[in-house]
N, C-alpha and C. Protein backbone atom coordinates (compact mmCIF):
# COMPACT_ATOMS: atom_id res chain seq x y z
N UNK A 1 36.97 33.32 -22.73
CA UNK A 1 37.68 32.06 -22.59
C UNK A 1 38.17 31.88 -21.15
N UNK A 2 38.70 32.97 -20.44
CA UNK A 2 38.85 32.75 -19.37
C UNK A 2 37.94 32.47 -18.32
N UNK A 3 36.58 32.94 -18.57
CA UNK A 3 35.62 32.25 -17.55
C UNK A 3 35.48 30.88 -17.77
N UNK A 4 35.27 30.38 -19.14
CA UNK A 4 34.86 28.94 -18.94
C UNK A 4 36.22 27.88 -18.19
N UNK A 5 37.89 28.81 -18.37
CA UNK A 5 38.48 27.92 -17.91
C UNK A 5 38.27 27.87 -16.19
N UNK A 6 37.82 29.22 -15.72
CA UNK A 6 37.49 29.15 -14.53
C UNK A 6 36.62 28.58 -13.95
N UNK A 7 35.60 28.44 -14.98
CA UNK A 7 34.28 27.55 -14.53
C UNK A 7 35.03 25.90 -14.21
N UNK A 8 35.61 25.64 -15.55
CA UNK A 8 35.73 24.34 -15.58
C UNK A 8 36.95 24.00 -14.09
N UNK A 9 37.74 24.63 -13.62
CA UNK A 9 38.64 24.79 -12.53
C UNK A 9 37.78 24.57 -11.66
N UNK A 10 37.00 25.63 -11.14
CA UNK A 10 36.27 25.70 -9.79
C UNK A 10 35.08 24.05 -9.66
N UNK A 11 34.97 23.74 -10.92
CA UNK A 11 33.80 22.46 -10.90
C UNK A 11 35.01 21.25 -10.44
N UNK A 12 35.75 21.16 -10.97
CA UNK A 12 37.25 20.14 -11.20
C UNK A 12 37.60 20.23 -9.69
N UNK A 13 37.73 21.28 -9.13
CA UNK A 13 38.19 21.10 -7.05
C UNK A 13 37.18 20.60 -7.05
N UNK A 14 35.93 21.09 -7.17
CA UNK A 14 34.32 20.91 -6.37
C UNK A 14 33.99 19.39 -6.43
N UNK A 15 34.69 18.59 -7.90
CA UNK A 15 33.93 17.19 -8.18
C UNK A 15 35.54 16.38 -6.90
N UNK A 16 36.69 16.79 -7.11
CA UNK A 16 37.68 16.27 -6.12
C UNK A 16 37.62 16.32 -4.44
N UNK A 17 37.20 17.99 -4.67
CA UNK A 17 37.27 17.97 -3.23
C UNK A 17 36.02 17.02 -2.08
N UNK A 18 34.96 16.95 -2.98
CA UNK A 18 33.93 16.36 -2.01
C UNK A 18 34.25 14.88 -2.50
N UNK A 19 34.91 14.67 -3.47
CA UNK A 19 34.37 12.82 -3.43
C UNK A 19 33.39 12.50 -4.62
N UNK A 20 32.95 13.56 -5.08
CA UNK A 20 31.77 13.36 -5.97
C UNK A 20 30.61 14.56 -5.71
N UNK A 21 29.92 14.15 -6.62
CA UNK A 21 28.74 15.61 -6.97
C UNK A 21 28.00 15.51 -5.86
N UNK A 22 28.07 14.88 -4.84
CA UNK A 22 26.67 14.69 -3.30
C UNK A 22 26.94 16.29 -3.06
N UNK A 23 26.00 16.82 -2.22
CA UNK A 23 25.88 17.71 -0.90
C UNK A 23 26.36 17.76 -0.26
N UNK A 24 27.08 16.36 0.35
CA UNK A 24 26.91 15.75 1.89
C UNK A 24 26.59 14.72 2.01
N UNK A 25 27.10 13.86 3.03
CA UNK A 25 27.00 12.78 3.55
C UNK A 25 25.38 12.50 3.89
N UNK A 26 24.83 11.24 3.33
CA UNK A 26 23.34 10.58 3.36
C UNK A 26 22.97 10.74 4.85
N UNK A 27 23.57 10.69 5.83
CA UNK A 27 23.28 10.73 7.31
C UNK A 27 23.17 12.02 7.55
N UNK A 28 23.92 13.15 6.71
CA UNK A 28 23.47 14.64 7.24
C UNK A 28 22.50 15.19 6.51
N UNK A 29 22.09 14.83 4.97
CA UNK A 29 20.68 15.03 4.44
C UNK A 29 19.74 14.58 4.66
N UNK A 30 19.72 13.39 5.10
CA UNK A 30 18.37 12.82 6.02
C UNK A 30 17.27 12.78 4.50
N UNK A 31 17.86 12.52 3.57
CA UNK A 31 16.53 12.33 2.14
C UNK A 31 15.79 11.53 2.30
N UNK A 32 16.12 10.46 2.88
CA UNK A 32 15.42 8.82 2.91
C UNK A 32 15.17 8.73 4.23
N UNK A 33 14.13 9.41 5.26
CA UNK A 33 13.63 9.34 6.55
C UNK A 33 12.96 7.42 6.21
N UNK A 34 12.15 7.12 5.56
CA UNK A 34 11.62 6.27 5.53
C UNK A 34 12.63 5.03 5.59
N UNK A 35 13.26 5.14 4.45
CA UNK A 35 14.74 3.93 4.99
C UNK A 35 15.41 3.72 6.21
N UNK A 36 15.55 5.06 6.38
CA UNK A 36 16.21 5.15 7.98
C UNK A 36 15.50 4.87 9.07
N UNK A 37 13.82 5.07 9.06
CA UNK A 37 12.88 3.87 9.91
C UNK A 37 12.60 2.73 9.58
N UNK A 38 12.97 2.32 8.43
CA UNK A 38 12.68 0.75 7.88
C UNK A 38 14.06 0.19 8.88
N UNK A 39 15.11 1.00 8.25
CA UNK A 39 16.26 0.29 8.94
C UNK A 39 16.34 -0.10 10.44
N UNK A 40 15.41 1.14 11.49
CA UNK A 40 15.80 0.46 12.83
C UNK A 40 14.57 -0.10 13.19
N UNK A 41 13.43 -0.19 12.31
CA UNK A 41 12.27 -1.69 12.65
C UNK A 41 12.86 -2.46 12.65
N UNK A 42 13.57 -2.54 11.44
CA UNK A 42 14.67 -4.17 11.11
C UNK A 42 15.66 -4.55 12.37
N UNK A 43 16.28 -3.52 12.79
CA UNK A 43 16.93 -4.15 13.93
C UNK A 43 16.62 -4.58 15.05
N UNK A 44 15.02 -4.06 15.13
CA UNK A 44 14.04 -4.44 16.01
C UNK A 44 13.73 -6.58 16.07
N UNK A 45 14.25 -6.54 14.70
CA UNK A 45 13.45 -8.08 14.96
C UNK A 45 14.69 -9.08 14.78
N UNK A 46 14.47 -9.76 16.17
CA UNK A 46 15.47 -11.03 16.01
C UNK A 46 14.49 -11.82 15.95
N UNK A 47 15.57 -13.17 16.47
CA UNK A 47 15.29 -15.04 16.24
C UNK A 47 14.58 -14.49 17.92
N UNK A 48 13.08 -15.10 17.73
CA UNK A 48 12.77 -15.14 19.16
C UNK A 48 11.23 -14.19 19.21
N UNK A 49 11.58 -12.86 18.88
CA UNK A 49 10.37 -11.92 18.56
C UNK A 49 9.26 -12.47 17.39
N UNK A 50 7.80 -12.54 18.61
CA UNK A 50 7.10 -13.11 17.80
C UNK A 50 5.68 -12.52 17.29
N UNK A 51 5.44 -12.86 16.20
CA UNK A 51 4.54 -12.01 15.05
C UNK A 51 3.81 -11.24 15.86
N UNK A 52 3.72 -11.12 16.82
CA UNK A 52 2.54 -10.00 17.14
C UNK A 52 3.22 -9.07 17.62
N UNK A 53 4.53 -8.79 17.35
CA UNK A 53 5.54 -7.88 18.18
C UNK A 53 6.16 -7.10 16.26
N UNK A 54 6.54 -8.20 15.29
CA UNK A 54 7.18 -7.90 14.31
C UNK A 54 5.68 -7.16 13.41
N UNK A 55 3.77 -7.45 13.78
CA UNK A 55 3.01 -6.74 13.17
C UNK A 55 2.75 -5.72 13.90
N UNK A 56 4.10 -5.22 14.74
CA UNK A 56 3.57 -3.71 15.08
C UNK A 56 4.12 -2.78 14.37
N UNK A 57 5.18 -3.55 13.90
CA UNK A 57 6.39 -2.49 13.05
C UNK A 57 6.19 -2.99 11.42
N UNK A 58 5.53 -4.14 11.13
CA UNK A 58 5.63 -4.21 9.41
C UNK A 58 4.20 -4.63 9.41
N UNK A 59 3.59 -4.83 8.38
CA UNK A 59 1.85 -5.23 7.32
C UNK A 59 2.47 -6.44 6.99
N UNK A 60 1.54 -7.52 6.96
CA UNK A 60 1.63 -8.74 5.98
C UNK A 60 1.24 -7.89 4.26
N UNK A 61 2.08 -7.99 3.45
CA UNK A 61 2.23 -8.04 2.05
C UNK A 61 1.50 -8.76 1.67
N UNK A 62 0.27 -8.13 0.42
CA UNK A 62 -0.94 -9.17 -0.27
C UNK A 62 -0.12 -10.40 -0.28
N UNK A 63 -0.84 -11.01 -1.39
CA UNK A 63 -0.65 -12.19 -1.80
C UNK A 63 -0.77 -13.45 -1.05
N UNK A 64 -0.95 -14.82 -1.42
CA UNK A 64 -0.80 -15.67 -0.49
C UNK A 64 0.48 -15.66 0.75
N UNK A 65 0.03 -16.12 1.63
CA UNK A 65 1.18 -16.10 2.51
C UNK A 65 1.25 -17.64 3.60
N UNK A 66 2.31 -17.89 4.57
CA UNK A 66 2.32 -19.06 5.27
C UNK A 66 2.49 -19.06 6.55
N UNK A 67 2.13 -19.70 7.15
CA UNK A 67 2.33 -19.62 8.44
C UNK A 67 3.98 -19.76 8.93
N UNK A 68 4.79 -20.63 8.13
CA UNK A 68 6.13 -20.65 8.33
C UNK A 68 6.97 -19.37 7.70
N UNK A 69 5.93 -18.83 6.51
CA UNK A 69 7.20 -17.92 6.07
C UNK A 69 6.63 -16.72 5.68
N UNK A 70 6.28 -15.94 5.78
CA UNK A 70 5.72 -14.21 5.73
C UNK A 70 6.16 -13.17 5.27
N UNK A 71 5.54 -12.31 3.94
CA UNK A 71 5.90 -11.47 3.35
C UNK A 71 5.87 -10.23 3.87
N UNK A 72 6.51 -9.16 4.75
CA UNK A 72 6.03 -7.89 4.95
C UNK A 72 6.49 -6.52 4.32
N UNK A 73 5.59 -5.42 4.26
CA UNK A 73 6.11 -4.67 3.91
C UNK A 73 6.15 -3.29 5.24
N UNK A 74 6.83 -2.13 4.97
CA UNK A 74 6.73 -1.24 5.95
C UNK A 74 5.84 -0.32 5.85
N UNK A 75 5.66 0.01 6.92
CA UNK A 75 4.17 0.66 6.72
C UNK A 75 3.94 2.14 6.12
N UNK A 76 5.43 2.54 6.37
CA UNK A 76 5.39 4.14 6.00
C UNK A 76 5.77 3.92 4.36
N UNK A 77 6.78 3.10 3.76
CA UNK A 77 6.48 2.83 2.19
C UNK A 77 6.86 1.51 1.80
N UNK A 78 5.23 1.02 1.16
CA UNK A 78 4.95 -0.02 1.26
C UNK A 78 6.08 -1.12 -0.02
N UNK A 79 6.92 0.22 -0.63
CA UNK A 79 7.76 -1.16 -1.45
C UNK A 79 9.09 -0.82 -0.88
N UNK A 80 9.02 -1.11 0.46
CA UNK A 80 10.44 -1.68 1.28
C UNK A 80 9.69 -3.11 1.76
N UNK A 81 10.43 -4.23 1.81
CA UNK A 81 10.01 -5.45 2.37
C UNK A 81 10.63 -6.25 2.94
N UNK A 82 10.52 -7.50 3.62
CA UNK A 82 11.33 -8.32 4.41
C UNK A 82 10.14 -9.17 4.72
N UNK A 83 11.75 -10.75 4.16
CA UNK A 83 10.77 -11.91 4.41
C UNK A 83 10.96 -12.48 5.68
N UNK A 84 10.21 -13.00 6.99
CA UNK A 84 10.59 -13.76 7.62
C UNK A 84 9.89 -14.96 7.84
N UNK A 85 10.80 -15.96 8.47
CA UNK A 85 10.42 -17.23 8.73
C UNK A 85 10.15 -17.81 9.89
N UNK A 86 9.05 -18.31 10.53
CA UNK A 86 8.34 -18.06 11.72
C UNK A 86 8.22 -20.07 12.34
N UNK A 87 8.71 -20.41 13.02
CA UNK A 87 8.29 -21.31 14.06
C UNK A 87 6.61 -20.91 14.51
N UNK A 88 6.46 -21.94 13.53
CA UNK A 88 4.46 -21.23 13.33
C UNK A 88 3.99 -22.13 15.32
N UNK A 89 3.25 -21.84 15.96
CA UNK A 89 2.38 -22.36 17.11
C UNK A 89 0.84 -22.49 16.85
N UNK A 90 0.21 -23.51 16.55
CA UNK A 90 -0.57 -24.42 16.11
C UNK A 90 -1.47 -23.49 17.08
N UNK A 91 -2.24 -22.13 16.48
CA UNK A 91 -3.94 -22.21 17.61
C UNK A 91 -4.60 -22.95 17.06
N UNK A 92 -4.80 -24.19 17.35
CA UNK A 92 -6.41 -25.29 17.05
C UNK A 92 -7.45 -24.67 16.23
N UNK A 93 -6.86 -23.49 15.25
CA UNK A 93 -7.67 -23.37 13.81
C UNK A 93 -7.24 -23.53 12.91
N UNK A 94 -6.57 -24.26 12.46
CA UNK A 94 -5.81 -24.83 11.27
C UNK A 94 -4.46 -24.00 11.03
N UNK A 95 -4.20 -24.12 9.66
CA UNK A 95 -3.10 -23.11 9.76
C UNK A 95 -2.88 -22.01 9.96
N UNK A 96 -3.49 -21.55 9.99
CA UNK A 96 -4.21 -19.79 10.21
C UNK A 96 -2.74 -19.52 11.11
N UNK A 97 -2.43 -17.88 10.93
CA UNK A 97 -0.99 -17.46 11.37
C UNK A 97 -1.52 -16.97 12.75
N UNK A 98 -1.16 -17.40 13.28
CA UNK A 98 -0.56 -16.83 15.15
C UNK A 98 0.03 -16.08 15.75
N UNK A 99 -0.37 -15.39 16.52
CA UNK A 99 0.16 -14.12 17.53
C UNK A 99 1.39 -14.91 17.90
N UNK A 100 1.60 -16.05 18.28
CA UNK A 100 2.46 -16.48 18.92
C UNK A 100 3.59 -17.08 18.45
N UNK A 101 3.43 -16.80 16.97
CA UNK A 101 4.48 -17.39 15.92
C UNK A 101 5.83 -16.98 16.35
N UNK A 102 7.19 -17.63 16.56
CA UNK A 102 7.80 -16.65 16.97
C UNK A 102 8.92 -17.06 15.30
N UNK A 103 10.03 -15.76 15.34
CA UNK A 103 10.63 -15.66 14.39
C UNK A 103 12.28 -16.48 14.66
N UNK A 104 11.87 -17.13 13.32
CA UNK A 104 13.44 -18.11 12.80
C UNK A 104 14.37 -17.40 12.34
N UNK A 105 14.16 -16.67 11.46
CA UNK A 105 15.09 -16.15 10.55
C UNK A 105 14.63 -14.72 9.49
N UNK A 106 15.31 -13.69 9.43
CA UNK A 106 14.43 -12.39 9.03
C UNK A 106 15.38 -12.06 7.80
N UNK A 107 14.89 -11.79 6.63
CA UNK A 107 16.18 -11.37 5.32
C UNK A 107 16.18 -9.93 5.90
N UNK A 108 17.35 -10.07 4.84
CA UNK A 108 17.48 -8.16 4.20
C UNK A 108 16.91 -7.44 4.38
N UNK A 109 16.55 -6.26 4.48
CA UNK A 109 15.33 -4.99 3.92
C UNK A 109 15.12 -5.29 1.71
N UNK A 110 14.68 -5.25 1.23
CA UNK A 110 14.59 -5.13 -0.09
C UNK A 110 13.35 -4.51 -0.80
N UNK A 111 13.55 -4.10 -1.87
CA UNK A 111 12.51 -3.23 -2.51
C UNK A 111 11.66 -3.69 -3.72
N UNK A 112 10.39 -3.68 -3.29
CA UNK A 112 10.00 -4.42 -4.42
C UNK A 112 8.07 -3.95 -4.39
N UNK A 113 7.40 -3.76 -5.75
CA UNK A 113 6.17 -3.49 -5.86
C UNK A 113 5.10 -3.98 -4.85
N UNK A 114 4.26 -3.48 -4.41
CA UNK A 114 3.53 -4.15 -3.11
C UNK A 114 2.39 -5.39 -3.69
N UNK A 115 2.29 -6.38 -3.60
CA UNK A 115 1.36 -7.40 -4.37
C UNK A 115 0.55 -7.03 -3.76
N UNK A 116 -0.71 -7.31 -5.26
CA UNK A 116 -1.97 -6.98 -5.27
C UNK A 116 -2.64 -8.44 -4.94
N UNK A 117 -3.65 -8.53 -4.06
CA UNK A 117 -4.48 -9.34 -3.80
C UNK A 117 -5.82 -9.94 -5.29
């Protein structure tokens, strides 16, 4: 009887003293390398940086897509995503998307299945 009250003691500091059942702080386990490069592509792209700068760091995401508004995903895992919205520049082939598109407005990071073509 006395071990389990000791067990249950030593678990009772262990769940107080840290805050909860973690290891350690997410920045000193480093589990999610891939988030943590999704995250500073993302800070990579403002209002201004244009698509041929934002397709070095993300993939256009299957599915249909627009010249004003663009699905990407990251390249190291493909169900992190971010939509942005592009001030499309007309190359004299119709709508077709442009190197020179530059970017309006960029969401969140968010997670979601990679669409199939």
């Amino acid at each position: 009887m006395k071990y389990i009250v000791a067990i249950a003691a030593a678990l009772s500091l262990g769940w107080s003293a840290s805050g909860g059942w973690s290891h350690g702080a997410p920045q000193e386990r480093h589990e999610c390398p891939a988030v943590l490069h999704a995250l500073e592509a993302r800070s990579k792209l403002k209002v201004g940086t244009t698509r041929r700068e934002v397709e070095k760091l993300f993939d256009r995401d299957g599915g249909l897509q627009f010249p004003e508004s663009t699905r990407y995903v990251f390249r190291e895992c493909r169900e992190i995503k971010v939509d942005i919205e592009f001030k499309h520049v007309p190359s004299g082939t119709g709508p077709l998307l442009s190197d020179e598109d530059t970017v309006t407005k960029v969401s969140t990071l968010y997670l979601q299945y990679p669409a199939k073509d």
